[in-house]
PDB file of N, CA and C in Angstrom:
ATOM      1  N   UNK A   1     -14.474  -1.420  -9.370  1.00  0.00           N
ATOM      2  CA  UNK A   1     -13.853  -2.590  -9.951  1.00  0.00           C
ATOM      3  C   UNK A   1     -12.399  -2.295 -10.327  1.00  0.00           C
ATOM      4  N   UNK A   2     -11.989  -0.865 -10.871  1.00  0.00           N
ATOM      5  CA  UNK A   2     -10.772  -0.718 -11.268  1.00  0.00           C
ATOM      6  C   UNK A   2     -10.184  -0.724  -9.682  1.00  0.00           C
ATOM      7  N   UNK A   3     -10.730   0.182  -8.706  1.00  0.00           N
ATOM      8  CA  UNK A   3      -9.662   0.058  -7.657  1.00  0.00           C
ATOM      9  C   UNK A   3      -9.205  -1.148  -7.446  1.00  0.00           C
ATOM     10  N   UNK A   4      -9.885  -2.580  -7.518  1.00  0.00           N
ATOM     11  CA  UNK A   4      -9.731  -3.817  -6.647  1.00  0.00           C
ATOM     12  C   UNK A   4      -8.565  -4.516  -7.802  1.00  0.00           C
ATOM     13  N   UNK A   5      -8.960  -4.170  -9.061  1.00  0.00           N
ATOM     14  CA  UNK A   5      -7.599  -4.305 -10.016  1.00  0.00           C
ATOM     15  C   UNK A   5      -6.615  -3.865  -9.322  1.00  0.00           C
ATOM     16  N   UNK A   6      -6.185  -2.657  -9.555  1.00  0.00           N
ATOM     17  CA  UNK A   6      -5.240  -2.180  -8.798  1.00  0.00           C
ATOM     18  C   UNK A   6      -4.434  -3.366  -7.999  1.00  0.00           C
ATOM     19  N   UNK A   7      -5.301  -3.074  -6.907  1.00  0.00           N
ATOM     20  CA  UNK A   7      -5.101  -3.386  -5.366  1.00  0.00           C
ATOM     21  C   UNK A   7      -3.874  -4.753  -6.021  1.00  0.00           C
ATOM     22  N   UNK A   8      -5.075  -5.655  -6.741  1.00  0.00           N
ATOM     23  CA  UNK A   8      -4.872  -7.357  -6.809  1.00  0.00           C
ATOM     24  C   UNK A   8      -3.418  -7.146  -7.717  1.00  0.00           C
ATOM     25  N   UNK A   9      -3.307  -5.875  -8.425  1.00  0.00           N
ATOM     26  CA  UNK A   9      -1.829  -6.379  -9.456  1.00  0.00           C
ATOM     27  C   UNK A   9      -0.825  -5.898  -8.994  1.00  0.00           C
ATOM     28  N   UNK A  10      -1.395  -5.208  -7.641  1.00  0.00           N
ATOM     29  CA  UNK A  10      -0.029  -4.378  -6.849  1.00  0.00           C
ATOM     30  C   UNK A  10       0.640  -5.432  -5.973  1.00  0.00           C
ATOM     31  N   UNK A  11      -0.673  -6.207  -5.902  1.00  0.00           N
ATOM     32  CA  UNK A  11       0.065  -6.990  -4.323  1.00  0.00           C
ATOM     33  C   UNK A  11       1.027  -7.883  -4.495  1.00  0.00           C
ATOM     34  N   UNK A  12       1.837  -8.274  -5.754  1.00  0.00           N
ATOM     35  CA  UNK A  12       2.765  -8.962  -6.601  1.00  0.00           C
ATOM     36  C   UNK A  12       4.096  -7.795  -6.171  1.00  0.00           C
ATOM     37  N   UNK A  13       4.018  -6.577  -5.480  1.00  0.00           N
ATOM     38  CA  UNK A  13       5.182  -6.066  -5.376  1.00  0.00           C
ATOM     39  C   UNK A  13       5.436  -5.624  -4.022  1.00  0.00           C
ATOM     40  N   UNK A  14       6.957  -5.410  -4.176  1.00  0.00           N
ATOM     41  CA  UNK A  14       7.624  -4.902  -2.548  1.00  0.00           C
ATOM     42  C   UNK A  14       7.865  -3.550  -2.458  1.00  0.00           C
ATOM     43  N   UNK A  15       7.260  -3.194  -1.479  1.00  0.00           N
ATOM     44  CA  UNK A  15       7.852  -1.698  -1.138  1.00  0.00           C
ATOM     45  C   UNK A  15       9.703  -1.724  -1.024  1.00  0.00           C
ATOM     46  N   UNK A  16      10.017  -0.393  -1.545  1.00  0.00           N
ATOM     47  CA  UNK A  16      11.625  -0.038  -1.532  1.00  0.00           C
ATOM     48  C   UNK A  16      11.772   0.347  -0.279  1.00  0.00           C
ATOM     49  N   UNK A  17      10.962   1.288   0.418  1.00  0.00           N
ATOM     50  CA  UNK A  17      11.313   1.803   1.703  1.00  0.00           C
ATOM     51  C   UNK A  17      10.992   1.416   2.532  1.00  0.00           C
ATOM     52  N   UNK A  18      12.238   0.843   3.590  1.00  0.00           N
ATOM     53  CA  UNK A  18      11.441   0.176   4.376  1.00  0.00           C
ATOM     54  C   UNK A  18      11.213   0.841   5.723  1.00  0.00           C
ATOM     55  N   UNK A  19      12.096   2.554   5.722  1.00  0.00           N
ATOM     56  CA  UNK A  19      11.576   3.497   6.630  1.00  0.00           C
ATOM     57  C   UNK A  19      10.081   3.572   7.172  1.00  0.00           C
ATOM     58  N   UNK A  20       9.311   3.843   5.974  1.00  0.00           N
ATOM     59  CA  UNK A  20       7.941   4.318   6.536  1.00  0.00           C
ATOM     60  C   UNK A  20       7.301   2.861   6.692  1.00  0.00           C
ATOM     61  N   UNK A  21       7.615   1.725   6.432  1.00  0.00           N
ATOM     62  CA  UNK A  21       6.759   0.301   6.249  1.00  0.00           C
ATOM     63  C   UNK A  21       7.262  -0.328   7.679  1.00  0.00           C
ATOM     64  N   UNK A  22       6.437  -1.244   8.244  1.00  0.00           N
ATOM     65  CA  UNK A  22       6.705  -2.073   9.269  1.00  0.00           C
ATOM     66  C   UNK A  22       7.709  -3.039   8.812  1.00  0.00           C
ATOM     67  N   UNK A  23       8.544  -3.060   9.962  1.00  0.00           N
ATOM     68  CA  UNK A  23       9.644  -4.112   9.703  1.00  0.00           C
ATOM     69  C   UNK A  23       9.340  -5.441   8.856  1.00  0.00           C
ATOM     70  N   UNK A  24      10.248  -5.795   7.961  1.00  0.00           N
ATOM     71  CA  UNK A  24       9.990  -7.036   7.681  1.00  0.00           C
ATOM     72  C   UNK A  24       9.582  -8.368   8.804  1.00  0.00           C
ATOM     73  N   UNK A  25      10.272  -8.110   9.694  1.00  0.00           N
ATOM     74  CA  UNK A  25       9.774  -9.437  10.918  1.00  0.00           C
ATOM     75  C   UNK A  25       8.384  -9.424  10.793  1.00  0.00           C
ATOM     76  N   UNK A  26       7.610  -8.306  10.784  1.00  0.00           N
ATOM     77  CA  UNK A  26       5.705  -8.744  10.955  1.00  0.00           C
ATOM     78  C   UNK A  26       5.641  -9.022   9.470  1.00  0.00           C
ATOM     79  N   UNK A  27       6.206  -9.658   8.569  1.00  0.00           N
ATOM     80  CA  UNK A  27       5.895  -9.767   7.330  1.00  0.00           C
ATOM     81  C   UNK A  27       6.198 -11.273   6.884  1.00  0.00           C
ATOM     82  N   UNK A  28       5.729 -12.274   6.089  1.00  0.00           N
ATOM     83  CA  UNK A  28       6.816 -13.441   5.665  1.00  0.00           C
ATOM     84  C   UNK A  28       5.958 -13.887   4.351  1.00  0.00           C
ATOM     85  N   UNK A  29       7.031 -14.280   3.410  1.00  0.00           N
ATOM     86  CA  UNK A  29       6.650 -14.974   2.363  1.00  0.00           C
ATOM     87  C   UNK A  29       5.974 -15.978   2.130  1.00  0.00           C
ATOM     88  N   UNK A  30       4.333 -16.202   1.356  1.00  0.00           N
ATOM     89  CA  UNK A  30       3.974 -17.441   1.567  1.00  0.00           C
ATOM     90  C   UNK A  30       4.828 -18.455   0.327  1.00  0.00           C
ATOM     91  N   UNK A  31       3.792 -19.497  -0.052  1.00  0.00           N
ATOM     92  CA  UNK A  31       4.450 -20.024  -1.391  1.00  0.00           C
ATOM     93  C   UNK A  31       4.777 -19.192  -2.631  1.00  0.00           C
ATOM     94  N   UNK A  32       3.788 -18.092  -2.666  1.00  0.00           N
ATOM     95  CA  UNK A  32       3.137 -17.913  -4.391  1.00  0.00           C
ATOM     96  C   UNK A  32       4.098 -16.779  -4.078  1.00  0.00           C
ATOM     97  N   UNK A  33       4.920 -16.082  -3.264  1.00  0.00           N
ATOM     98  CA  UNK A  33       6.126 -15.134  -3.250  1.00  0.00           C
ATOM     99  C   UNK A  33       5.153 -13.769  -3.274  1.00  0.00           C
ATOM    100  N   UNK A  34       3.721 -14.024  -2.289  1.00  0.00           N
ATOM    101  CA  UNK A  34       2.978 -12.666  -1.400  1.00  0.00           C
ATOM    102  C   UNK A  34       4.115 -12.392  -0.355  1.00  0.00           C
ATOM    103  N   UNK A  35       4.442 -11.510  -0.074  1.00  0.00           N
ATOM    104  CA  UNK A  35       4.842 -10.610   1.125  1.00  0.00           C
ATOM    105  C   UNK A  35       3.290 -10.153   2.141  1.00  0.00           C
ATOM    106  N   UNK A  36       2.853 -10.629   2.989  1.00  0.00           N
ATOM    107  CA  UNK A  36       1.640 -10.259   4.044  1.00  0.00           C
ATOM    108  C   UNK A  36       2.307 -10.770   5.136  1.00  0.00           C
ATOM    109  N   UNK A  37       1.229  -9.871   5.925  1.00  0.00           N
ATOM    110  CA  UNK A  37       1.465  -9.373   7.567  1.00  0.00           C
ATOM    111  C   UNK A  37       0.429 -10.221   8.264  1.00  0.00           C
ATOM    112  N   UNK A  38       1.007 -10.423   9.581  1.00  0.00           N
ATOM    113  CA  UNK A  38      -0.009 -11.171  11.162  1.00  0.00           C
ATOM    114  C   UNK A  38      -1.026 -10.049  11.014  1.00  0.00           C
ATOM    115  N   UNK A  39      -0.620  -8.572  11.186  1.00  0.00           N
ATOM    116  CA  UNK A  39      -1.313  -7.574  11.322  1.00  0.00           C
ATOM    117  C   UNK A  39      -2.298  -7.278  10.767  1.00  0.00           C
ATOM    118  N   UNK A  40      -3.474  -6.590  11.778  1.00  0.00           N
ATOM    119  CA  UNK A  40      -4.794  -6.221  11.037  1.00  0.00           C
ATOM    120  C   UNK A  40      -4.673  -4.671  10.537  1.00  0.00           C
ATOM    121  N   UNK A  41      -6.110  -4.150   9.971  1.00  0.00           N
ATOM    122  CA  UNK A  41      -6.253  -2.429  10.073  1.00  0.00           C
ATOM    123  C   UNK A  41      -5.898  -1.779  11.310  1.00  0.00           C
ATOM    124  N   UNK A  42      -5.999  -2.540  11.883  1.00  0.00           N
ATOM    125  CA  UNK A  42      -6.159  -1.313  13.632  1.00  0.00           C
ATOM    126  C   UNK A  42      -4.711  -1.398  13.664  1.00  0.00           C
ATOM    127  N   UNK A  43      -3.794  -1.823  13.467  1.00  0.00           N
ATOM    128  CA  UNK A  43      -2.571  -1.884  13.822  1.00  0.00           C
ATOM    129  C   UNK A  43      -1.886  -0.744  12.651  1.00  0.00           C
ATOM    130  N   UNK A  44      -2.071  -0.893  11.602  1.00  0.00           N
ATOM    131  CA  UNK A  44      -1.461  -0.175  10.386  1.00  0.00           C
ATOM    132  C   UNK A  44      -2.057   1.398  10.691  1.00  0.00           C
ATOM    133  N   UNK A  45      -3.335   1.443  11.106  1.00  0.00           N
ATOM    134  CA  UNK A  45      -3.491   3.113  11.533  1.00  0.00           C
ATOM    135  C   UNK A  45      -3.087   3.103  12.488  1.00  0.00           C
ATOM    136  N   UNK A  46      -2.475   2.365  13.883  1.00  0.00           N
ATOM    137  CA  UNK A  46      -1.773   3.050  14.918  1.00  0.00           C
ATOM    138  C   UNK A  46      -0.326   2.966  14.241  1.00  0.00           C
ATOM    139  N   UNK A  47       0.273   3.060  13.290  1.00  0.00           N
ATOM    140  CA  UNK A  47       1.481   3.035  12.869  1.00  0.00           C
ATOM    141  C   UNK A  47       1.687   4.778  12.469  1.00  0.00           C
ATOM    142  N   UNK A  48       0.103   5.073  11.782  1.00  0.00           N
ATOM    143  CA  UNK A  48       0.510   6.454  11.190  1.00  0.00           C
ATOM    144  C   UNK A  48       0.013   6.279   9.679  1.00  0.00           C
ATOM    145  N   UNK A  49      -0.678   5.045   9.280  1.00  0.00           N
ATOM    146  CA  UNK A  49      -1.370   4.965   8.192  1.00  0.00           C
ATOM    147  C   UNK A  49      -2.524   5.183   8.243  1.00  0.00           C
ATOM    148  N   UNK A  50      -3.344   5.930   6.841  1.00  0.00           N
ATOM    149  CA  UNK A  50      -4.785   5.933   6.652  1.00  0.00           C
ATOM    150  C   UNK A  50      -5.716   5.387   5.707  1.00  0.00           C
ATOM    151  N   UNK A  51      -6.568   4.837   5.579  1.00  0.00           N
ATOM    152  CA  UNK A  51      -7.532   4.449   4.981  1.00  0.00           C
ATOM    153  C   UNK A  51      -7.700   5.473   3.540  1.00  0.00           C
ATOM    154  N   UNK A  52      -7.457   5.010   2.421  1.00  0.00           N
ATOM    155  CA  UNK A  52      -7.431   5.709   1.479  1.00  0.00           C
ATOM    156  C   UNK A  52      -8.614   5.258   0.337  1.00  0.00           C
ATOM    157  N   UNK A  53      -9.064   3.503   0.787  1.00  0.00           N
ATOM    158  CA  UNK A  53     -10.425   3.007  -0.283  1.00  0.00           C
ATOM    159  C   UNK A  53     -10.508   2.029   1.117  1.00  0.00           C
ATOM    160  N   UNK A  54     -11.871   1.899   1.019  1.00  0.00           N
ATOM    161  CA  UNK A  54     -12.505   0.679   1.579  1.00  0.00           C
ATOM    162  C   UNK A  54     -13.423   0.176   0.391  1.00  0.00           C
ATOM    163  N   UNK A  55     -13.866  -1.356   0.302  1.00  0.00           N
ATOM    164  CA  UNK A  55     -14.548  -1.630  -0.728  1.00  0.00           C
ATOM    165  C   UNK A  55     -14.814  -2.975  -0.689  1.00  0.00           C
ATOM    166  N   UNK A  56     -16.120  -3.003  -0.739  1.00  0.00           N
ATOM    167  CA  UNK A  56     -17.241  -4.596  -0.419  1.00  0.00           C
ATOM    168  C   UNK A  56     -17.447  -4.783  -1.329  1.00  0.00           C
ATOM    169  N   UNK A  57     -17.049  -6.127  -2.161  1.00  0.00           N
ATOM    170  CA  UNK A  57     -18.025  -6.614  -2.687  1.00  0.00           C
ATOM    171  C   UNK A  57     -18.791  -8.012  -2.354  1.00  0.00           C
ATOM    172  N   UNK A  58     -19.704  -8.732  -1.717  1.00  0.00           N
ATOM    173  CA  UNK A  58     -20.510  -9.830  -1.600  1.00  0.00           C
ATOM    174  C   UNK A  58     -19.816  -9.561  -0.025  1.00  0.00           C
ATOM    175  N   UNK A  59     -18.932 -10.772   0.440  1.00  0.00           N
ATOM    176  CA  UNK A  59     -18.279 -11.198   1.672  1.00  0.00           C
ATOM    177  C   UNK A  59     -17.158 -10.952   1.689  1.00  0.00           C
ATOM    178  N   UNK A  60     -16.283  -9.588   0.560  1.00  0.00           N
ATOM    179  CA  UNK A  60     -14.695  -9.298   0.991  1.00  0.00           C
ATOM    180  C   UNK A  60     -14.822  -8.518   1.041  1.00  0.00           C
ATOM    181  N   UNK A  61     -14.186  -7.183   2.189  1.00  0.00           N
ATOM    182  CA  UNK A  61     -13.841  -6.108   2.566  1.00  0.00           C
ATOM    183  C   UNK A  61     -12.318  -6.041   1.968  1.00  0.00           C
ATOM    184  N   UNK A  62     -11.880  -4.878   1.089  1.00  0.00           N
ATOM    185  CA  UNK A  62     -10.910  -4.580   1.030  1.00  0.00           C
ATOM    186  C   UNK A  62     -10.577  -3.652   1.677  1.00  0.00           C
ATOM    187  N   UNK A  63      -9.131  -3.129   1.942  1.00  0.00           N
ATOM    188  CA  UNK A  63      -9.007  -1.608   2.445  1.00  0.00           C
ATOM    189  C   UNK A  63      -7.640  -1.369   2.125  1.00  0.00           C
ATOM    190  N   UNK A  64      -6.799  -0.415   1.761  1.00  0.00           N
ATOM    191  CA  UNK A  64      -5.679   0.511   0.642  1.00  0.00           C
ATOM    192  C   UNK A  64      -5.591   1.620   2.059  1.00  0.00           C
ATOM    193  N   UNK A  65      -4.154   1.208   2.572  1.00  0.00           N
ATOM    194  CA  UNK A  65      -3.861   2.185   3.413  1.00  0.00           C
ATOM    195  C   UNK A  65      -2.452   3.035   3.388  1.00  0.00           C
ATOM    196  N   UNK A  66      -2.615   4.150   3.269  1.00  0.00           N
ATOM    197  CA  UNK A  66      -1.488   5.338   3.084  1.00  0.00           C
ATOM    198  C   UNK A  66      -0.951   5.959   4.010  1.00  0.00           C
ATOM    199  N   UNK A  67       0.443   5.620   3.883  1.00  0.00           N
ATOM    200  CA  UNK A  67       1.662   6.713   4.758  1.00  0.00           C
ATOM    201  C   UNK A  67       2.526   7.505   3.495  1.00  0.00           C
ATOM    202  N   UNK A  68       2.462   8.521   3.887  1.00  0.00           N
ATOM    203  CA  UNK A  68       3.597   8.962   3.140  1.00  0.00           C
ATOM    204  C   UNK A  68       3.382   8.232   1.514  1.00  0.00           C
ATOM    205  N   UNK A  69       4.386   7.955   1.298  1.00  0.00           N
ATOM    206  CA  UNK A  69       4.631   7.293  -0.266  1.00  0.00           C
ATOM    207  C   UNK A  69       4.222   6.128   0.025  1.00  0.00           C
ATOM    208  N   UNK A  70       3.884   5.115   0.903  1.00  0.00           N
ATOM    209  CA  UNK A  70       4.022   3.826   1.208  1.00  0.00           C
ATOM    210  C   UNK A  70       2.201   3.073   1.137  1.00  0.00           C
ATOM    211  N   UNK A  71       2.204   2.028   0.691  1.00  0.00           N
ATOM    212  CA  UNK A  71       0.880   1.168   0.691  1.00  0.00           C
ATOM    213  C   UNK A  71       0.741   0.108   1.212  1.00  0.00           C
ATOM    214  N   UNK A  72      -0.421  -0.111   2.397  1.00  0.00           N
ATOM    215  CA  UNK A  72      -0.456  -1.478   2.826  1.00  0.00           C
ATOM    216  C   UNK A  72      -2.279  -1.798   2.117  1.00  0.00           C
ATOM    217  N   UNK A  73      -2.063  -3.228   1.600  1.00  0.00           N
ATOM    218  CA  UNK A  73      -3.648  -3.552   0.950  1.00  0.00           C
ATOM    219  C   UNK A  73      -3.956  -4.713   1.947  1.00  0.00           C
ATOM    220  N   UNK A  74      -4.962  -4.597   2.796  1.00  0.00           N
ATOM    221  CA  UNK A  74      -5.466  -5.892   3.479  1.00  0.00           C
ATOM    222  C   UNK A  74      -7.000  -6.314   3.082  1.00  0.00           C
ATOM    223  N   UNK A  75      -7.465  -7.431   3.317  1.00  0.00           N
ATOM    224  CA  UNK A  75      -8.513  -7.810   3.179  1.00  0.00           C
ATOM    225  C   UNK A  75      -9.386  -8.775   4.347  1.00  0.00           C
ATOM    226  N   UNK A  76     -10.655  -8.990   4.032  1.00  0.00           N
ATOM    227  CA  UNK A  76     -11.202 -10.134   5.090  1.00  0.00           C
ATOM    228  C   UNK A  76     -12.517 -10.452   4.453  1.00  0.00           C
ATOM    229  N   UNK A  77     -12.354 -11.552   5.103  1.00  0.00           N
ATOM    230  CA  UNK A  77     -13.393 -12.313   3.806  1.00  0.00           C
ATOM    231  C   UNK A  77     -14.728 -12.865   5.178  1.00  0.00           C
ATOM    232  N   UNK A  78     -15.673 -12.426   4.512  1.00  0.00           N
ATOM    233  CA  UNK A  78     -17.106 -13.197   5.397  1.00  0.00           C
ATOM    234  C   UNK A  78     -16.881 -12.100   6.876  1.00  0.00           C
ATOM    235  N   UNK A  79     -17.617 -12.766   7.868  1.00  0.00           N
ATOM    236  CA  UNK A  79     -17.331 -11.727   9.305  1.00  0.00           C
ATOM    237  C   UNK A  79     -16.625 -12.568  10.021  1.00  0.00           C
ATOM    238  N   UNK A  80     -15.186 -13.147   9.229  1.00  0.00           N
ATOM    239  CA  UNK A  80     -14.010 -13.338  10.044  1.00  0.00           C
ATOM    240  C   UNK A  80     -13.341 -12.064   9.942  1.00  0.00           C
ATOM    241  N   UNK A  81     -12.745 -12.372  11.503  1.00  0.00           N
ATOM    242  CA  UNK A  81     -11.741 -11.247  12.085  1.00  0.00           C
ATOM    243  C   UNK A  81     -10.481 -11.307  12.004  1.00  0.00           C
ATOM    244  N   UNK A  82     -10.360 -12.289  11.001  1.00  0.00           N
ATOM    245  CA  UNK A  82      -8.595 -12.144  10.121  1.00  0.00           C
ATOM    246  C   UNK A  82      -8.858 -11.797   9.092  1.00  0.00           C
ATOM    247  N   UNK A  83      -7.529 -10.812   8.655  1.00  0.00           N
ATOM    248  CA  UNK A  83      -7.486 -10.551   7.673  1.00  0.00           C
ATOM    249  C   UNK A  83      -5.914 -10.249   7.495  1.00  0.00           C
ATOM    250  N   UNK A  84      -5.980 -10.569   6.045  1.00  0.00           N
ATOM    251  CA  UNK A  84      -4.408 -10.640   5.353  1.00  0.00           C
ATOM    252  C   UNK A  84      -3.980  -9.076   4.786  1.00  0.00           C
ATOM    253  N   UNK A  85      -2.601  -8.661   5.287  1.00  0.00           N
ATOM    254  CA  UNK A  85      -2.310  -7.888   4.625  1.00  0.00           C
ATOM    255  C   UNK A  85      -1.259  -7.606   3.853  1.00  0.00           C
ATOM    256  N   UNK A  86      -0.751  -6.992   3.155  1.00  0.00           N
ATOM    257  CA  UNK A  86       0.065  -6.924   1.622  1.00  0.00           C
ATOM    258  C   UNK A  86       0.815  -5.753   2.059  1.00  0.00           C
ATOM    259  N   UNK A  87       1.992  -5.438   1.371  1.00  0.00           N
ATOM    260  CA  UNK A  87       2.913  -4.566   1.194  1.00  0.00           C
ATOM    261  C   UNK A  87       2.614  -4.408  -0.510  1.00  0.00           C
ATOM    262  N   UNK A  88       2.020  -3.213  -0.438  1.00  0.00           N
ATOM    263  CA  UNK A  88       1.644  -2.617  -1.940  1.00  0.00           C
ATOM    264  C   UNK A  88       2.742  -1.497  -2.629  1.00  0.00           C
ATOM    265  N   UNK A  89       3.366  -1.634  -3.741  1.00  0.00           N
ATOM    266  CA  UNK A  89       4.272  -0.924  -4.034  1.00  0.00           C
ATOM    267  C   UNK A  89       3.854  -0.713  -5.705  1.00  0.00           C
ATOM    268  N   UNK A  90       3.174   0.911  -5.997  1.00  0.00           N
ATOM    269  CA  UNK A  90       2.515   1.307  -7.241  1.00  0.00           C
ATOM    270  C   UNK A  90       3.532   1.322  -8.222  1.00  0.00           C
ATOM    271  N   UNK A  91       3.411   1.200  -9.483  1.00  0.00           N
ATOM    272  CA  UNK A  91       4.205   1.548 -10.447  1.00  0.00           C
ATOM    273  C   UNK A  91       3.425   2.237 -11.527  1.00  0.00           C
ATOM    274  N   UNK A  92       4.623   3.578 -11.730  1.00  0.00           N
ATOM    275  CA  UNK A  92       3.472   4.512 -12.812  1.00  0.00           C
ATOM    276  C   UNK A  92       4.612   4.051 -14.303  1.00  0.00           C
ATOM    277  N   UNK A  93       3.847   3.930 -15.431  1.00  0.00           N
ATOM    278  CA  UNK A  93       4.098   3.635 -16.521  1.00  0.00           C
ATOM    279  C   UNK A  93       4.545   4.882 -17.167  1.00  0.00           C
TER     280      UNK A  93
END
């Protein structure tokens, strides 16, 4: 439960680097000022990212993926084959 905290209060932020992160073009702002990607998991590990949490609860798959310093959080809801993903950027207190 704490990871999915996490996940949900990170996804309110932008990564600084945009070296290790996929270009902004696969990225666009919706209304609520999310930053998410067209892109699924399979795409973010052929980038050079890894799976760092996966986590079900009922019908959402989450998954927290790591390069370097950098975080992408995607999700998918039910056994649809979209899923949204986030530019996750941690902040330590």
């Amino acid at each position: 439960m704490r990871s999915i905290n996490i996940l949900v209060i990170s996804l309110f932020f932008i990564s600084n680097s945009i070296s290790a992160t996929p270009s902004f073009e696969d990225f666009k702002i919706n209304t609520k000022n999310k930053i998410h990607s067209n892109r699924n998991v399979s795409y973010f590990i052929n980038q050079g990212y890894s799976i760092v949490l996966q986590e079900t609860r009922g019908t959402t798959t989450v998954y927290v993926l790591k390069k370097r310093e950098d975080y992408v959080g995607c999700r998918s809801i039910g056994l649809s084959k979209d899923q949204t993903c986030y530019i996750i950027e941690l902040i330590r207190n």
